[in-house]
PDB file of N, CA and C in Angstrom:
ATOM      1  N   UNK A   1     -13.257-110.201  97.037  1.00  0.00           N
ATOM      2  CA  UNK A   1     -12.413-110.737  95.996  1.00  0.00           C
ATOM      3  C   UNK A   1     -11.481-111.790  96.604  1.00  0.00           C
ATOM      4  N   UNK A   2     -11.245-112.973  95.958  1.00  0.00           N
ATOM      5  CA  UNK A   2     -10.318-113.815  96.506  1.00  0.00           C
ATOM      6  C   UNK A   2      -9.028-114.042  95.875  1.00  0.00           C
ATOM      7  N   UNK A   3      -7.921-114.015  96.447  1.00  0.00           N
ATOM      8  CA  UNK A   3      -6.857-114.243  95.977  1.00  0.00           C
ATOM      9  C   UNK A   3      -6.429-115.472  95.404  1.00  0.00           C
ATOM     10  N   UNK A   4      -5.560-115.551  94.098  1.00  0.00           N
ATOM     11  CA  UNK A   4      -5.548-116.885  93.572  1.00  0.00           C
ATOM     12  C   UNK A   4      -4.944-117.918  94.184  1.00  0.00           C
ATOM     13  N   UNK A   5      -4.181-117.741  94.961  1.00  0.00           N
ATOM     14  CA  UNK A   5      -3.054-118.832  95.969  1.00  0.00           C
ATOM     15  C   UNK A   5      -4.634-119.188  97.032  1.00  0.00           C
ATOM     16  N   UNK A   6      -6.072-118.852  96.579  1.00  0.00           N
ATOM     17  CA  UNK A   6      -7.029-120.038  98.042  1.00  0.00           C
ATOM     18  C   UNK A   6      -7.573-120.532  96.707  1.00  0.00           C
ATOM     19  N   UNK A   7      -7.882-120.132  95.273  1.00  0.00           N
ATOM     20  CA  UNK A   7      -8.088-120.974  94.259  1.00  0.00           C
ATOM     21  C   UNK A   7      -9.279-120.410  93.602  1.00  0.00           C
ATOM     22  N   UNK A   8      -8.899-120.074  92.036  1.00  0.00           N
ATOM     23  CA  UNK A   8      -9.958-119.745  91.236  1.00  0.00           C
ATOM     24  C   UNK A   8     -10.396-120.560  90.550  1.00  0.00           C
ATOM     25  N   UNK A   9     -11.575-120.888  89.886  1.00  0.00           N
ATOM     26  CA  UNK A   9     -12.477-121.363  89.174  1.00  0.00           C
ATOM     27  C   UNK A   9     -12.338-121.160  88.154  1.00  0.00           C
ATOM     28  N   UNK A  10     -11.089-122.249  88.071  1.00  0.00           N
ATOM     29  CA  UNK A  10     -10.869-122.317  86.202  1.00  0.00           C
ATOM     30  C   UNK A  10     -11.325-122.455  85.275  1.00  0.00           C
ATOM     31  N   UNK A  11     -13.065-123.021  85.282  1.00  0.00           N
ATOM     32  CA  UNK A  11     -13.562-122.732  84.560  1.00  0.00           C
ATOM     33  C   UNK A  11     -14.268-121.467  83.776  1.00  0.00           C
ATOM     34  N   UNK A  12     -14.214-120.766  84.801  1.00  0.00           N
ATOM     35  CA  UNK A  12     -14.641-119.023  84.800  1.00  0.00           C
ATOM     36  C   UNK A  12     -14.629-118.213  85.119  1.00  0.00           C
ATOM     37  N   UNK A  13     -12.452-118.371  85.700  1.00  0.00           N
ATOM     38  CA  UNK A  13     -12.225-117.423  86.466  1.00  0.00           C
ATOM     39  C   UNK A  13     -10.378-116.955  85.665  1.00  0.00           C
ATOM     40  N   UNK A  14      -9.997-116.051  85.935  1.00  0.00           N
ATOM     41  CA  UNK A  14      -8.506-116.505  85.787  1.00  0.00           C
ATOM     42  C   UNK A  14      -8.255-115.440  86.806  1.00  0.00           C
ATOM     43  N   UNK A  15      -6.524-115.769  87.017  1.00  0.00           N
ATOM     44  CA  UNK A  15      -5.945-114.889  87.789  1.00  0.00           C
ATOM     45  C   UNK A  15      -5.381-113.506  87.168  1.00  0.00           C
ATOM     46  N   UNK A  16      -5.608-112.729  88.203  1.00  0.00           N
ATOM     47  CA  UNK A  16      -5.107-111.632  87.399  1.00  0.00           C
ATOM     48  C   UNK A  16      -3.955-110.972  87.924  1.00  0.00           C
ATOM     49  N   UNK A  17      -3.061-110.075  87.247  1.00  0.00           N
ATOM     50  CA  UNK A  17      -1.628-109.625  87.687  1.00  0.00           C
ATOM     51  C   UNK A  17      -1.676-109.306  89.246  1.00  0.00           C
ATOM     52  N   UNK A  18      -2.639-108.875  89.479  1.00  0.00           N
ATOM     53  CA  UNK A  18      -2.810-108.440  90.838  1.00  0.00           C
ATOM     54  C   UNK A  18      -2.273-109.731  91.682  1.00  0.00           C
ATOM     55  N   UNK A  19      -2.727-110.836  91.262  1.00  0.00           N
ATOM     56  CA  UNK A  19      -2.795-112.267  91.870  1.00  0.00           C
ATOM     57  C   UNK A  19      -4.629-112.549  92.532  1.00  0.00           C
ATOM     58  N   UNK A  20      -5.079-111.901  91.894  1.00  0.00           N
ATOM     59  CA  UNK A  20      -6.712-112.125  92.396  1.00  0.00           C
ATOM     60  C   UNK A  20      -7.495-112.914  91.650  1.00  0.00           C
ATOM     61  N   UNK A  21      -8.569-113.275  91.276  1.00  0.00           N
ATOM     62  CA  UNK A  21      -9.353-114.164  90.754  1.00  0.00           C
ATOM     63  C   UNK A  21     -10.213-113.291  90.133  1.00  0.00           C
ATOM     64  N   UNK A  22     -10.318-113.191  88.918  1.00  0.00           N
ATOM     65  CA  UNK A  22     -11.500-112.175  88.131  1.00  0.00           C
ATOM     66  C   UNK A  22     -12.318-113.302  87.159  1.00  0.00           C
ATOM     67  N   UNK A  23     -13.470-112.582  86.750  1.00  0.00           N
ATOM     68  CA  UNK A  23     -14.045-113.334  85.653  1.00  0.00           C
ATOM     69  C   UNK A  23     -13.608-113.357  84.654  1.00  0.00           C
ATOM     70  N   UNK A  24     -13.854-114.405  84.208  1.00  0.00           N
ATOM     71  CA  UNK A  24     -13.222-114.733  82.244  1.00  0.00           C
ATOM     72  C   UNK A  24     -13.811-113.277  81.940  1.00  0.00           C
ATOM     73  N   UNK A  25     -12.968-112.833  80.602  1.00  0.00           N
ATOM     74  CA  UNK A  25     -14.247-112.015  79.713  1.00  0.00           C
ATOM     75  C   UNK A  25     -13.797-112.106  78.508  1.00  0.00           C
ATOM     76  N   UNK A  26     -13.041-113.097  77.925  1.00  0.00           N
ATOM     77  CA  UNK A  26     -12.839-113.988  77.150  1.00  0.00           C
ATOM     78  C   UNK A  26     -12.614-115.148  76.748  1.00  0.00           C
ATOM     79  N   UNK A  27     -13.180-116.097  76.005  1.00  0.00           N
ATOM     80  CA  UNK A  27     -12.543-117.428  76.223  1.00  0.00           C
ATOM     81  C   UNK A  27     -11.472-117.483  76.050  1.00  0.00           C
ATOM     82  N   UNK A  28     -10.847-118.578  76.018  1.00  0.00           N
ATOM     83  CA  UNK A  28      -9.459-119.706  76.010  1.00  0.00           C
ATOM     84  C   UNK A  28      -9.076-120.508  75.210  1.00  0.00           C
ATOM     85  N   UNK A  29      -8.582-120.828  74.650  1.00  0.00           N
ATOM     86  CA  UNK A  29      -8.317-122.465  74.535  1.00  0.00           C
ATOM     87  C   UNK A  29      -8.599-123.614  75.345  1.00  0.00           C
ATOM     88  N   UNK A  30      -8.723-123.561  76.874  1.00  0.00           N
ATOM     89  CA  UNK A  30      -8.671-124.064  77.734  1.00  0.00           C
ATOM     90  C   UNK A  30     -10.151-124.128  78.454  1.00  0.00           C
ATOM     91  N   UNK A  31     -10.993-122.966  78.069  1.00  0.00           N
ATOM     92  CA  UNK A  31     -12.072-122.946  78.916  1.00  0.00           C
ATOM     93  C   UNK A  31     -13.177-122.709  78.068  1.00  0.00           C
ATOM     94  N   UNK A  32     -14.542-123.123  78.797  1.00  0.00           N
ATOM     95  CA  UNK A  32     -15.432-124.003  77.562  1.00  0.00           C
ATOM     96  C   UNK A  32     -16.349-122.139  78.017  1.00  0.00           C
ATOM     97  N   UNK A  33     -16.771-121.684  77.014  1.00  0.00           N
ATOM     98  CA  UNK A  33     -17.703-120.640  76.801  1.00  0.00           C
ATOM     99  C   UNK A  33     -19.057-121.171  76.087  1.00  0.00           C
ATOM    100  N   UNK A  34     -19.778-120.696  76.628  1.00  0.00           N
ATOM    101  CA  UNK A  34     -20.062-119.609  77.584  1.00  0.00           C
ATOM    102  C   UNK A  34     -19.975-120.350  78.951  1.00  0.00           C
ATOM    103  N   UNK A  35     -19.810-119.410  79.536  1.00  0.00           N
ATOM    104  CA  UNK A  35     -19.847-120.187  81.315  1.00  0.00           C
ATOM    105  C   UNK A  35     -20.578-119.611  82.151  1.00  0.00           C
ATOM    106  N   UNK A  36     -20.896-120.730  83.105  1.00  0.00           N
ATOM    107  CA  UNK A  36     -21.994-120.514  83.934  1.00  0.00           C
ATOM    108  C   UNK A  36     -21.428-121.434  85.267  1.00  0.00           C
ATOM    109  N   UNK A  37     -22.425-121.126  86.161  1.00  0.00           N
ATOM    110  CA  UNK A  37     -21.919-122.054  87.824  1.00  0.00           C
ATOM    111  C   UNK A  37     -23.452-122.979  87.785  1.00  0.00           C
ATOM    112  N   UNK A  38     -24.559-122.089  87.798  1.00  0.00           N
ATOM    113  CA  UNK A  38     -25.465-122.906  88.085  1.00  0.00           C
ATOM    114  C   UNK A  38     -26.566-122.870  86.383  1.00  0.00           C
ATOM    115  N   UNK A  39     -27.949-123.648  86.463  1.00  0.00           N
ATOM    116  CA  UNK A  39     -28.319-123.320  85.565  1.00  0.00           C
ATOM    117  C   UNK A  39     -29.123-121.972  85.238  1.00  0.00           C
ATOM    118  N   UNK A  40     -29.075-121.285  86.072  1.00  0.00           N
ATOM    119  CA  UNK A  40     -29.934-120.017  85.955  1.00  0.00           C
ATOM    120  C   UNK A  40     -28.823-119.139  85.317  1.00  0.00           C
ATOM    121  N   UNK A  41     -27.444-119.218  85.061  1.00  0.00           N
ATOM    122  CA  UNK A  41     -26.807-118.607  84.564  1.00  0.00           C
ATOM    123  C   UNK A  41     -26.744-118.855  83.044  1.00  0.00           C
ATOM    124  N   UNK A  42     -27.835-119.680  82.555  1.00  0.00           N
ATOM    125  CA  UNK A  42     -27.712-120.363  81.156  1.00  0.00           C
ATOM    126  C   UNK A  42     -29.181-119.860  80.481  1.00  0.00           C
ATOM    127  N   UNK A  43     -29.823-118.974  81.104  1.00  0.00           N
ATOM    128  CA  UNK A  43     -30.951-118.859  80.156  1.00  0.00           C
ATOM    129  C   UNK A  43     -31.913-119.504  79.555  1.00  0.00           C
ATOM    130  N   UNK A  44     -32.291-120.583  80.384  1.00  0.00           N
ATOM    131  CA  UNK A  44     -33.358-121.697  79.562  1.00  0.00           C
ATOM    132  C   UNK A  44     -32.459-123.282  79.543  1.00  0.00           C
ATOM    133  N   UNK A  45     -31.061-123.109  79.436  1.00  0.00           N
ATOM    134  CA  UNK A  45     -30.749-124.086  78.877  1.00  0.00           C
ATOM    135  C   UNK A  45     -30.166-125.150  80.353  1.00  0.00           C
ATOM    136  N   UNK A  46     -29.065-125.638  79.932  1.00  0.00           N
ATOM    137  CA  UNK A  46     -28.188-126.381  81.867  1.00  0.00           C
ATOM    138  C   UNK A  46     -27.112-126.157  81.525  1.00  0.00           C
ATOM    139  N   UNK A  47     -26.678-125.853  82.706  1.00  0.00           N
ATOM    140  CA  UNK A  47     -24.700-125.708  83.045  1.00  0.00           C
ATOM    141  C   UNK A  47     -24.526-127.117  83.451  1.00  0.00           C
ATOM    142  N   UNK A  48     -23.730-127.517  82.533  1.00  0.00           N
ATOM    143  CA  UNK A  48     -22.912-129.001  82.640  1.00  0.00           C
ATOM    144  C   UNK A  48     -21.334-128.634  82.884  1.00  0.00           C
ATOM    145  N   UNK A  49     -21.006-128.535  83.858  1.00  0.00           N
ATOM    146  CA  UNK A  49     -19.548-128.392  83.982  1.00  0.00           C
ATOM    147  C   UNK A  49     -18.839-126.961  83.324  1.00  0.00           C
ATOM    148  N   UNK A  50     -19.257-126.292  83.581  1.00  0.00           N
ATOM    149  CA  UNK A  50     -19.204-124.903  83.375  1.00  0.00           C
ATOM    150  C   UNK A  50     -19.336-124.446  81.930  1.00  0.00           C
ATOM    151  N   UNK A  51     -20.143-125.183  81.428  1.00  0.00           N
ATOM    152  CA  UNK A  51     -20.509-124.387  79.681  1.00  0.00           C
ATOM    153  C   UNK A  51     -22.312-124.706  79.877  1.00  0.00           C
ATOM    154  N   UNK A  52     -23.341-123.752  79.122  1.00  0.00           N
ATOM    155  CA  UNK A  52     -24.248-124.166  79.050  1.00  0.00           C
ATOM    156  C   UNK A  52     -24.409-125.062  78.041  1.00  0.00           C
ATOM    157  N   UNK A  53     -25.140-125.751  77.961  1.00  0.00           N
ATOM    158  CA  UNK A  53     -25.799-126.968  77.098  1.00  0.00           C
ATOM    159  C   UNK A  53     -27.009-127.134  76.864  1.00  0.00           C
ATOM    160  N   UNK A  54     -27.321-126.971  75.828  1.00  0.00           N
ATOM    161  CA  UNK A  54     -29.369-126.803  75.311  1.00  0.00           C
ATOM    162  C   UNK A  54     -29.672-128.814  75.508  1.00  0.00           C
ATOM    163  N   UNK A  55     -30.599-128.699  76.266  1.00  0.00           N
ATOM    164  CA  UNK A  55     -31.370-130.161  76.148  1.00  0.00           C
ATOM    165  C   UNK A  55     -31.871-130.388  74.745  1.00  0.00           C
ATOM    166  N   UNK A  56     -31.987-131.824  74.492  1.00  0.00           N
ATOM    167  CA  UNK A  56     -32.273-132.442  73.417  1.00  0.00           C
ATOM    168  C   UNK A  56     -33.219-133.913  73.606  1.00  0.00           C
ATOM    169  N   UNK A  57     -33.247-134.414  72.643  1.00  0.00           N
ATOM    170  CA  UNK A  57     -33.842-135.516  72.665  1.00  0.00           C
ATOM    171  C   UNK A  57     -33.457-136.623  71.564  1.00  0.00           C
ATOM    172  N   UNK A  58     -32.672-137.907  72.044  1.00  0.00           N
ATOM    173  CA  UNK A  58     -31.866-138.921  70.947  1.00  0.00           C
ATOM    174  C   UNK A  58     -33.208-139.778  70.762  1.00  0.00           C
ATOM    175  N   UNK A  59     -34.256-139.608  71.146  1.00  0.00           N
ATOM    176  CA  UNK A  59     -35.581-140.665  70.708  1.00  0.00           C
ATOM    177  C   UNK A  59     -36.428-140.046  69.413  1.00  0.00           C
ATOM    178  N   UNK A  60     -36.477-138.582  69.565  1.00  0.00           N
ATOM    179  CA  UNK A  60     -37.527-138.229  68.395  1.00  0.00           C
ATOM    180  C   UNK A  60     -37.168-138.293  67.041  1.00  0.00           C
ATOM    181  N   UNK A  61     -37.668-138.438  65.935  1.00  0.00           N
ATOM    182  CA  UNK A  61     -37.004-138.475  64.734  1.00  0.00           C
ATOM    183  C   UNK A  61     -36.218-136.942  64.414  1.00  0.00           C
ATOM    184  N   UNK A  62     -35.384-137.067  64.182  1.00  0.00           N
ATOM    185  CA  UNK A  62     -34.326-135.987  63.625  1.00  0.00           C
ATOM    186  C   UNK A  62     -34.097-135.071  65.033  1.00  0.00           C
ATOM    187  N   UNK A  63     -32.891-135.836  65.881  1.00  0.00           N
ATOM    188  CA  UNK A  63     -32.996-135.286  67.133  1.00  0.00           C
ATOM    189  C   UNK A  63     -32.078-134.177  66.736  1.00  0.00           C
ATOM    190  N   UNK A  64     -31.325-133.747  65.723  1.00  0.00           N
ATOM    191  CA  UNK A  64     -30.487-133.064  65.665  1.00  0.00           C
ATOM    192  C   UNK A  64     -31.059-131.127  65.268  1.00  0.00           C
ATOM    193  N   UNK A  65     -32.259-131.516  65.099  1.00  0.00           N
ATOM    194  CA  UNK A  65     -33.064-130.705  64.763  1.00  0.00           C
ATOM    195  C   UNK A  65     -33.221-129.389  65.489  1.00  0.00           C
ATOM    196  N   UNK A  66     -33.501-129.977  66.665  1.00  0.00           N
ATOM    197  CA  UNK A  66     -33.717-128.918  68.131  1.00  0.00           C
ATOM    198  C   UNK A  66     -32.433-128.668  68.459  1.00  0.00           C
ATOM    199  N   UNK A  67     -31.388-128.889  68.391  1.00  0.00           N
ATOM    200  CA  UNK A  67     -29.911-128.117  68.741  1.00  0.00           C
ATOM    201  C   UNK A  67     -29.151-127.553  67.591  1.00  0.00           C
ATOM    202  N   UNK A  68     -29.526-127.816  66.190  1.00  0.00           N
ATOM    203  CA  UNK A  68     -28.958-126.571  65.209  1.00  0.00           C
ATOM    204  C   UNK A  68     -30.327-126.041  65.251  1.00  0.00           C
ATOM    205  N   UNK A  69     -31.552-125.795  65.518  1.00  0.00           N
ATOM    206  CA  UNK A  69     -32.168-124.490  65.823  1.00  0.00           C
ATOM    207  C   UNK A  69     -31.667-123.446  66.833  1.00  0.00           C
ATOM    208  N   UNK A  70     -31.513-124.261  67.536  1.00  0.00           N
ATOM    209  CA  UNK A  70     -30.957-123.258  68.959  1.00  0.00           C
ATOM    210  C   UNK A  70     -29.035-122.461  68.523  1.00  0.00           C
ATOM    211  N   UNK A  71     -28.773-123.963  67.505  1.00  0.00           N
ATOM    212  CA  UNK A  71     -27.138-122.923  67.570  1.00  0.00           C
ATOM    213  C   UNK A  71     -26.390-123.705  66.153  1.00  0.00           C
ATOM    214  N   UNK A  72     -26.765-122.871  65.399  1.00  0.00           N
ATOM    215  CA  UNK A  72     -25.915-124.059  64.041  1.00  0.00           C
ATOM    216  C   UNK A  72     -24.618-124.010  64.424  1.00  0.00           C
ATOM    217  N   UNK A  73     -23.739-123.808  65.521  1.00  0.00           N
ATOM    218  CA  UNK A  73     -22.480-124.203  65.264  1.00  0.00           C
ATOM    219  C   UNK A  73     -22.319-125.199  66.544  1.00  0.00           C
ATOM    220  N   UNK A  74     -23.551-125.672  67.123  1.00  0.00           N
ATOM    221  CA  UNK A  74     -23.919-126.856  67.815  1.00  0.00           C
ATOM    222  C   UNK A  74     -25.034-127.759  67.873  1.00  0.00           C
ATOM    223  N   UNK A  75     -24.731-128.265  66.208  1.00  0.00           N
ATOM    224  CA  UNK A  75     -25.889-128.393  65.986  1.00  0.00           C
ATOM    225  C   UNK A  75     -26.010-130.472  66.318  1.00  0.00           C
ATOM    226  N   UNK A  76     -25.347-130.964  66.864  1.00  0.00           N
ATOM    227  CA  UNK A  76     -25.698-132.443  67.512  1.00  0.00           C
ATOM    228  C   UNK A  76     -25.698-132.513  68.893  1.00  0.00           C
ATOM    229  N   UNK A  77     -27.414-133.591  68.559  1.00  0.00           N
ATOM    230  CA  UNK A  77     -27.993-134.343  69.773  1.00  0.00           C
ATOM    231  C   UNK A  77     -27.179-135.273  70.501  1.00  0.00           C
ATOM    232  N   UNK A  78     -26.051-134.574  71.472  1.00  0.00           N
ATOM    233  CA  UNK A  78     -25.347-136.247  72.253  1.00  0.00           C
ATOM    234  C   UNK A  78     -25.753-137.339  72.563  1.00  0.00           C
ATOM    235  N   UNK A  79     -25.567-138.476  72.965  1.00  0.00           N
ATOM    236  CA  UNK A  79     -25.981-139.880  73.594  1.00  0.00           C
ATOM    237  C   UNK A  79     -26.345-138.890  75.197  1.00  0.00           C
ATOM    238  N   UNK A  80     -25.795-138.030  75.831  1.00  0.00           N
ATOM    239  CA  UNK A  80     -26.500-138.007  77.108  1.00  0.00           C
ATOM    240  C   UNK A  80     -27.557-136.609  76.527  1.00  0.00           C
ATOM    241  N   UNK A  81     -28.303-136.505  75.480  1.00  0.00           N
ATOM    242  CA  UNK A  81     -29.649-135.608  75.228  1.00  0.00           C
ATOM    243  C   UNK A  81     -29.449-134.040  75.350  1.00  0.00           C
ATOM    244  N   UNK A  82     -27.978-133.816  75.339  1.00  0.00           N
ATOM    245  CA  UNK A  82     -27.349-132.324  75.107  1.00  0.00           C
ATOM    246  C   UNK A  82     -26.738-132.184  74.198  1.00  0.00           C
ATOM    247  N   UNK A  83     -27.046-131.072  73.575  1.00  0.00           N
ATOM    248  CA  UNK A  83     -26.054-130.635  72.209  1.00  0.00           C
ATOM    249  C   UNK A  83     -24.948-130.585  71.973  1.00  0.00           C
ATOM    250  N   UNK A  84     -24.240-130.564  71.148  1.00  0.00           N
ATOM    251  CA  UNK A  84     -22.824-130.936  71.043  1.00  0.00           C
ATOM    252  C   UNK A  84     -22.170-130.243  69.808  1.00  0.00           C
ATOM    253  N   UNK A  85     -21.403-129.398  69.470  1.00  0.00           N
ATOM    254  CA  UNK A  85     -20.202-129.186  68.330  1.00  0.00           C
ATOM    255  C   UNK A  85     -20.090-130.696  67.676  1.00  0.00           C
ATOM    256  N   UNK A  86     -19.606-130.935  66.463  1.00  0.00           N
ATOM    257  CA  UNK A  86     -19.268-131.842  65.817  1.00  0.00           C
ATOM    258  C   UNK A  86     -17.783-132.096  66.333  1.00  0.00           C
ATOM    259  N   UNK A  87     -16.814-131.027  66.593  1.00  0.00           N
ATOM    260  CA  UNK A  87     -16.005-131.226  66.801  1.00  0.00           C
ATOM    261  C   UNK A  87     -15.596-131.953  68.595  1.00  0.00           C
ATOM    262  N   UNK A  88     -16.837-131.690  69.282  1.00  0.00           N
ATOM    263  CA  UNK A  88     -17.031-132.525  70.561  1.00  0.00           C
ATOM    264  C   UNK A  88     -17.304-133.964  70.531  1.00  0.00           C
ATOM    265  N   UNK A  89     -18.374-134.199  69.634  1.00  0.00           N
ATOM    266  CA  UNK A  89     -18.827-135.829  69.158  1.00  0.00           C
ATOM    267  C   UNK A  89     -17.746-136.696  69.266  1.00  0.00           C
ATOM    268  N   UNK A  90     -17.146-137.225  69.809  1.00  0.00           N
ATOM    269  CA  UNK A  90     -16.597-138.322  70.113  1.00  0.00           C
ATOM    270  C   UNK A  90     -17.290-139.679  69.947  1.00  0.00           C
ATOM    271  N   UNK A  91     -18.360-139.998  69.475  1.00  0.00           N
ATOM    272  CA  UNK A  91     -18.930-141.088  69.993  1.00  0.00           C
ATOM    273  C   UNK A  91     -19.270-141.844  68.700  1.00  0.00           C
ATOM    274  N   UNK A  92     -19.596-143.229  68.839  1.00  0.00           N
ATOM    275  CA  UNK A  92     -19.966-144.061  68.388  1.00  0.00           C
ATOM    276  C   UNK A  92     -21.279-143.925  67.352  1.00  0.00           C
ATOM    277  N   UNK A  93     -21.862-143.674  68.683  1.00  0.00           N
ATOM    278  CA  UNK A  93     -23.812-143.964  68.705  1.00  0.00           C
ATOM    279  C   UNK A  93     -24.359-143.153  69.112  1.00  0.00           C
ATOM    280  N   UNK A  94     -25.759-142.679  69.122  1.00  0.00           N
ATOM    281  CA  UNK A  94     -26.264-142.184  69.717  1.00  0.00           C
ATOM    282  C   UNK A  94     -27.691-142.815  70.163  1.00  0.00           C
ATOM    283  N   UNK A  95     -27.781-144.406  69.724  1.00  0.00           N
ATOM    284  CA  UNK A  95     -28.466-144.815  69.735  1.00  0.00           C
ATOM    285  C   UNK A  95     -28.971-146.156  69.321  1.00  0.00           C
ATOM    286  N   UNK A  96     -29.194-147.415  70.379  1.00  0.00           N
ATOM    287  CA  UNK A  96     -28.930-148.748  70.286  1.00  0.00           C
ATOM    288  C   UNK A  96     -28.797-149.566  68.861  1.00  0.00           C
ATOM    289  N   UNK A  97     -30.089-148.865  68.119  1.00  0.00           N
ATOM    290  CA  UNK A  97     -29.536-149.203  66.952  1.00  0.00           C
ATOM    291  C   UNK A  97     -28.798-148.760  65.565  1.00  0.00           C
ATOM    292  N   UNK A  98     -27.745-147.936  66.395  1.00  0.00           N
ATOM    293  CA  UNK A  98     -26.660-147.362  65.680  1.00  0.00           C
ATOM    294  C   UNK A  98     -25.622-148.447  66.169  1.00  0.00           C
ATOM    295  N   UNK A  99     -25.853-149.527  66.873  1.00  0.00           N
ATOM    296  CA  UNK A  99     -24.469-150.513  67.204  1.00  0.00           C
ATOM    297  C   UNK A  99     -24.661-151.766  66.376  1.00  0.00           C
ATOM    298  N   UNK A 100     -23.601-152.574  66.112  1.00  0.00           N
ATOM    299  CA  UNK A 100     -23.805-153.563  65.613  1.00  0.00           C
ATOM    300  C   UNK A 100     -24.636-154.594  66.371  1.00  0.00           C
ATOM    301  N   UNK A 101     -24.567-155.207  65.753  1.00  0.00           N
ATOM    302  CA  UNK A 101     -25.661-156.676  66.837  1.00  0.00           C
ATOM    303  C   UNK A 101     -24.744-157.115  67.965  1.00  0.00           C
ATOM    304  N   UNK A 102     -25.302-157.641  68.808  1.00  0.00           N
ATOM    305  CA  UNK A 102     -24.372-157.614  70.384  1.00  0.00           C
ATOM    306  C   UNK A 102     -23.530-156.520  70.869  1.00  0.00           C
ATOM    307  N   UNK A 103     -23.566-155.761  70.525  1.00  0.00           N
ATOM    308  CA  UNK A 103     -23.145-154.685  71.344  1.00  0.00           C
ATOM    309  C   UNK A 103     -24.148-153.423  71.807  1.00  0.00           C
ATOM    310  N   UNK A 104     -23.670-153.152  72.801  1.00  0.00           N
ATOM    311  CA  UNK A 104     -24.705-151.692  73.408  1.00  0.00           C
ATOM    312  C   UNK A 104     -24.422-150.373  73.625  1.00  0.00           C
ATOM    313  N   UNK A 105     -24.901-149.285  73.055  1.00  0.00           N
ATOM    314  CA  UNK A 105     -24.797-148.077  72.931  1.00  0.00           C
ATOM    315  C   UNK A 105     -24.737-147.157  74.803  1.00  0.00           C
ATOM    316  N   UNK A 106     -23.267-147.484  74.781  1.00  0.00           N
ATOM    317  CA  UNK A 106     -22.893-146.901  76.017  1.00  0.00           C
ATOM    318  C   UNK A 106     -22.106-145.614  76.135  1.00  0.00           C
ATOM    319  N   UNK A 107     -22.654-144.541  76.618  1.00  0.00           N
ATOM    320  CA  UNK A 107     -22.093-143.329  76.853  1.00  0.00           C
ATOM    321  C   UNK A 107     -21.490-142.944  75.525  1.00  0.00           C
ATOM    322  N   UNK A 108     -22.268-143.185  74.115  1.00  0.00           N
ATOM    323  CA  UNK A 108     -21.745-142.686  72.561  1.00  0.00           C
ATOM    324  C   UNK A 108     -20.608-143.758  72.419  1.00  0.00           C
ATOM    325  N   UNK A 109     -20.553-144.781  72.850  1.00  0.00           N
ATOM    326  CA  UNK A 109     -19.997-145.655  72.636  1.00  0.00           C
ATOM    327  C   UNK A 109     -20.552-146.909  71.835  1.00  0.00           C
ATOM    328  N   UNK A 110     -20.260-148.156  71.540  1.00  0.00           N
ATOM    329  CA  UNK A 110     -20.789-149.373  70.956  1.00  0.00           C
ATOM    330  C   UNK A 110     -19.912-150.389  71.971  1.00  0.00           C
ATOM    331  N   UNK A 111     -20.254-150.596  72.642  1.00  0.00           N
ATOM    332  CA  UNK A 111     -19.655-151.705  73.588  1.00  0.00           C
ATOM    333  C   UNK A 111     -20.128-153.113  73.701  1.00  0.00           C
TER     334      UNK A 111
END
């Protein structure tokens, strides 16, 4: 067990009264659930920065399709081909010709 003063893994760890580092076993406000370190902790899907994320695809028609199968309360295809909450979507585009003319669909952006 490691003590929190050498540093826990805030993404999926907190400190506990003791001052030790335990696993989440609830989310946060602060910390993205479900969590994982690598992708084998995700079941099929990828650990992107400590939440899993179901792959997708922004080329096929109705990319949104394959990520509200997997989770209607994540049910959009991001610009980087992982699912997303609506309330995550930040973006523009998801796809060049979702931008106006001269501009380019960068990182869910229109630039």
């Amino acid at each position: 067990m490691r003590r929190c003063d050498a540093g826990c893994d805030a993404t999926i760890e907190v400190c506990d009264a003791e001052g030790f580092c335990r696993p989440r076993t609830s989310p946060d406000a602060e910390a993205p659930s479900p969590f994982c370190r690598t992708d084998a902790d995700c079941d099929g899907s990828l650990c992107v920065q400590g939440l899993c994320r179901t792959a997708c695809d922004i080329t096929v028609p109705e990319p949104d399709a394959i990520c509200a199968s997997y989770d209607g309360q994540v049910p959009l295809c991001g610009p980087d081909n992982l699912c997303y909450a609506e309330s995550e979507m930040q973006s523009d585009c998801r796809a060049q010709s979702e931008c106006p003319d001269g501009e380019d669909c960068v990182d869910g952006k229109c630039r």
